[in-house]
Protein backbone atom coordinates (compact mmCIF):
# COMPACT_ATOMS: atom_id res chain seq x y z
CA UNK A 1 3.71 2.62 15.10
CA UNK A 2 2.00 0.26 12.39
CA UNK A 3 3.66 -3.14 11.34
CA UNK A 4 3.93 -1.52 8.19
CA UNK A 5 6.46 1.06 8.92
CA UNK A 6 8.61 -0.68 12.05
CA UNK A 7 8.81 -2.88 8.93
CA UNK A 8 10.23 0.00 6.95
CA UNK A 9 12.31 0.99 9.26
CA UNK A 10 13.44 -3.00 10.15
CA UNK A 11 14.37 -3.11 6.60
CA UNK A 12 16.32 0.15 6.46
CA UNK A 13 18.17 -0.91 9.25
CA UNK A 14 19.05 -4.34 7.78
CA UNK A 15 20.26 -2.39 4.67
CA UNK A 16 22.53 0.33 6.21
CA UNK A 17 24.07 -2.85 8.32
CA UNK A 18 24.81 -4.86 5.23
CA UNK A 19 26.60 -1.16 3.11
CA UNK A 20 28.49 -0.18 6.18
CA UNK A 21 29.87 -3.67 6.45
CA UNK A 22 31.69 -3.49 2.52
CA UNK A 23 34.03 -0.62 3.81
CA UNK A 24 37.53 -0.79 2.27
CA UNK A 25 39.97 -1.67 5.27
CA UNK A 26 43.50 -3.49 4.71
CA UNK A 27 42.38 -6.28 6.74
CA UNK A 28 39.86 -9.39 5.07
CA UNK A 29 36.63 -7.47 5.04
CA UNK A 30 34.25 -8.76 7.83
CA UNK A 31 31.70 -8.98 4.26
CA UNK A 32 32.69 -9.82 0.69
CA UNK A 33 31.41 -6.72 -1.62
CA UNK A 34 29.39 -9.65 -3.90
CA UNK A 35 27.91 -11.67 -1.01
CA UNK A 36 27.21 -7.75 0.40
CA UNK A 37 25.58 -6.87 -2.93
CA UNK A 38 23.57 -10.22 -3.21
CA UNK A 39 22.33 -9.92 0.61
CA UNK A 40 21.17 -6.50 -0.27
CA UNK A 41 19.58 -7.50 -3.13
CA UNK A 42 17.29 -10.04 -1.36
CA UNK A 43 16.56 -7.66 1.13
CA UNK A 44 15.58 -4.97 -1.23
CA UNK A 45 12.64 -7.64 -2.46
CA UNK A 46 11.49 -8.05 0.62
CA UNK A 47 11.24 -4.78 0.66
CA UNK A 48 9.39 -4.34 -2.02
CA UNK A 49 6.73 -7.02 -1.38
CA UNK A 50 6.34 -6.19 2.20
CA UNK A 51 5.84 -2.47 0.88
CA UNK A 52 2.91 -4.34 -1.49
CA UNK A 53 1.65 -5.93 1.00
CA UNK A 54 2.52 -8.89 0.02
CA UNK A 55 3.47 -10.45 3.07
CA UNK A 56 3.99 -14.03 2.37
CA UNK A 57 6.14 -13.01 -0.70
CA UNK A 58 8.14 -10.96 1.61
CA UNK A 59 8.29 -14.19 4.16
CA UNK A 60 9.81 -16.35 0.77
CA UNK A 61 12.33 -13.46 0.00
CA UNK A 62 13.46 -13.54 3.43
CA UNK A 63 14.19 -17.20 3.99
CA UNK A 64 16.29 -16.61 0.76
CA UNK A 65 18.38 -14.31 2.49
CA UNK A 66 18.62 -16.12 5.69
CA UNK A 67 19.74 -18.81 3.18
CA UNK A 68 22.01 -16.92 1.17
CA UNK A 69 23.95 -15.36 4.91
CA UNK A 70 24.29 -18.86 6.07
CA UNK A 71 25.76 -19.88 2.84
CA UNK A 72 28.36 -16.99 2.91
CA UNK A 73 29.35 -17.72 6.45
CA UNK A 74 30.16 -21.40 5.81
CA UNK A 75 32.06 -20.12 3.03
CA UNK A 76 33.72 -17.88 4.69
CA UNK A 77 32.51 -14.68 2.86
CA UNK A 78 31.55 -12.90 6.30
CA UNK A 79 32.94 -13.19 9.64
CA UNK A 80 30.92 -15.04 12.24
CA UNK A 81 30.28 -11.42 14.18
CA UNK A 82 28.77 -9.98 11.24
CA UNK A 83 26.85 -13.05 10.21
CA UNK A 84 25.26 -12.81 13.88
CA UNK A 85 24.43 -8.65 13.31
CA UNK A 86 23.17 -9.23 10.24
CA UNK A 87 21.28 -12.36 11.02
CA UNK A 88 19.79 -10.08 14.52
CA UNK A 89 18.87 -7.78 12.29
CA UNK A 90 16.72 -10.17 10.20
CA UNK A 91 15.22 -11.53 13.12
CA UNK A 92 13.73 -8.65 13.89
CA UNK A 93 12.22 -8.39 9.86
CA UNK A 94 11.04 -11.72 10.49
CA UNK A 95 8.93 -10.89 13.71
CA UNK A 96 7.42 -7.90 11.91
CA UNK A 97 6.55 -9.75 9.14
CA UNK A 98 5.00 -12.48 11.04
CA UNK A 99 3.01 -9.79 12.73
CA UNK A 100 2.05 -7.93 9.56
CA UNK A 101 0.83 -11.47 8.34
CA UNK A 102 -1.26 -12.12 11.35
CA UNK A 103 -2.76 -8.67 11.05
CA UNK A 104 -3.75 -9.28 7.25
CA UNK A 105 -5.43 -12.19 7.48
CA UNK A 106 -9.21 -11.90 7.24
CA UNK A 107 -11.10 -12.37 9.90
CA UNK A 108 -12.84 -15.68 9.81
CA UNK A 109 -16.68 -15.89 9.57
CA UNK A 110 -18.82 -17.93 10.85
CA UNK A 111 -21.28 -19.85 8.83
CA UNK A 112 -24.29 -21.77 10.24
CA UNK A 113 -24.37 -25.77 10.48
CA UNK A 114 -27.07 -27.12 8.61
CA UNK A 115 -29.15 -28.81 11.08
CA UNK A 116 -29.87 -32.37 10.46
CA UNK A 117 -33.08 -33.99 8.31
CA UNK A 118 -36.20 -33.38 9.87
CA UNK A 119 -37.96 -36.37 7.63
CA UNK A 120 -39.32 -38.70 10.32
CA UNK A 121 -39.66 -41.67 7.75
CA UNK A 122 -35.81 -41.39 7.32
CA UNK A 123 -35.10 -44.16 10.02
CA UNK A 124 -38.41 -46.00 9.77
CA UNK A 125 -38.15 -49.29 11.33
CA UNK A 126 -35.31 -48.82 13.33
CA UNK A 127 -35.04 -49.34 16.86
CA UNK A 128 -39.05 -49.86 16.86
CA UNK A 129 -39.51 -51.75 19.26
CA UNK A 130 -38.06 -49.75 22.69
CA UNK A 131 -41.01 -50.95 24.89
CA UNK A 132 -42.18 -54.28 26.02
CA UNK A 133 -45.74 -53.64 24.94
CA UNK A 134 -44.47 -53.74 21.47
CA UNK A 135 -44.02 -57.61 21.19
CA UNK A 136 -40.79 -57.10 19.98
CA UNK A 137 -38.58 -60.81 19.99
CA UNK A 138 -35.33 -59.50 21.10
């Protein structure tokens, strides 16, 4: 399976978690239908950039919603249990996108070291004198 669809399907998965947990129930919702519909929202762009393969942009719209969950659960807008499904499921985004990053990056090339000067008068005069024949005063 490529990066690009376990991506896909990562995704998918992240945004069927985050509808199923705004059900109506008479007890405090597990998710609060606006920090459901903003959560969404962020990961519908990473969606859309990791669809354009535009990795890195999908990387920066992830950390907002990683940002945005932790915000919710320290305000109490989602339940510790559904912060941690939600924030499994976006683990498992993130390692795909790291992957999909890895695999887009262009090989690197090699390009040849320029060898040093041949110009033999470059050093003249230094370090002449190396034998004892030379009359060199040391």
């Amino acid at each position: 399976m490529t990066h690009g669809a376990r991506l896909t399907i990562a995704l998918a998965t992240v945004l069927l978690v985050a509808a199923a947990l705004t059900g109506c129930s008479t007890t405090p919702p597990e998710l609060e239908q606006t920090t459901a519909a903003q959560l969404q929202a962020g990961v519908q762009e990473v969606t859309n950039d990791a669809a354009a393969a535009d990795f890195e942009g999908a990387r920066s719209a992830l950390i907002a919603v990683q940002a945005d969950l932790l915000t919710a659960a320290a305000a109490g807008q989602v339940t510790a249990a559904r912060s941690a499904q939600i924030q499994s499921a976006l683990n498992l985004v993130s390692a795909d996108l790291d992957a999909a990053i890895i695999d887009s990056a262009p090989e690197p090339t090699m390009t040849p070291t320029p060898s040093p000067s041949a110009d033999p008068g470059r050093d003249k005069g230094k370090d002449e004198c190396k034998k004892k024949e030379d009359n060199c005063d040391d």
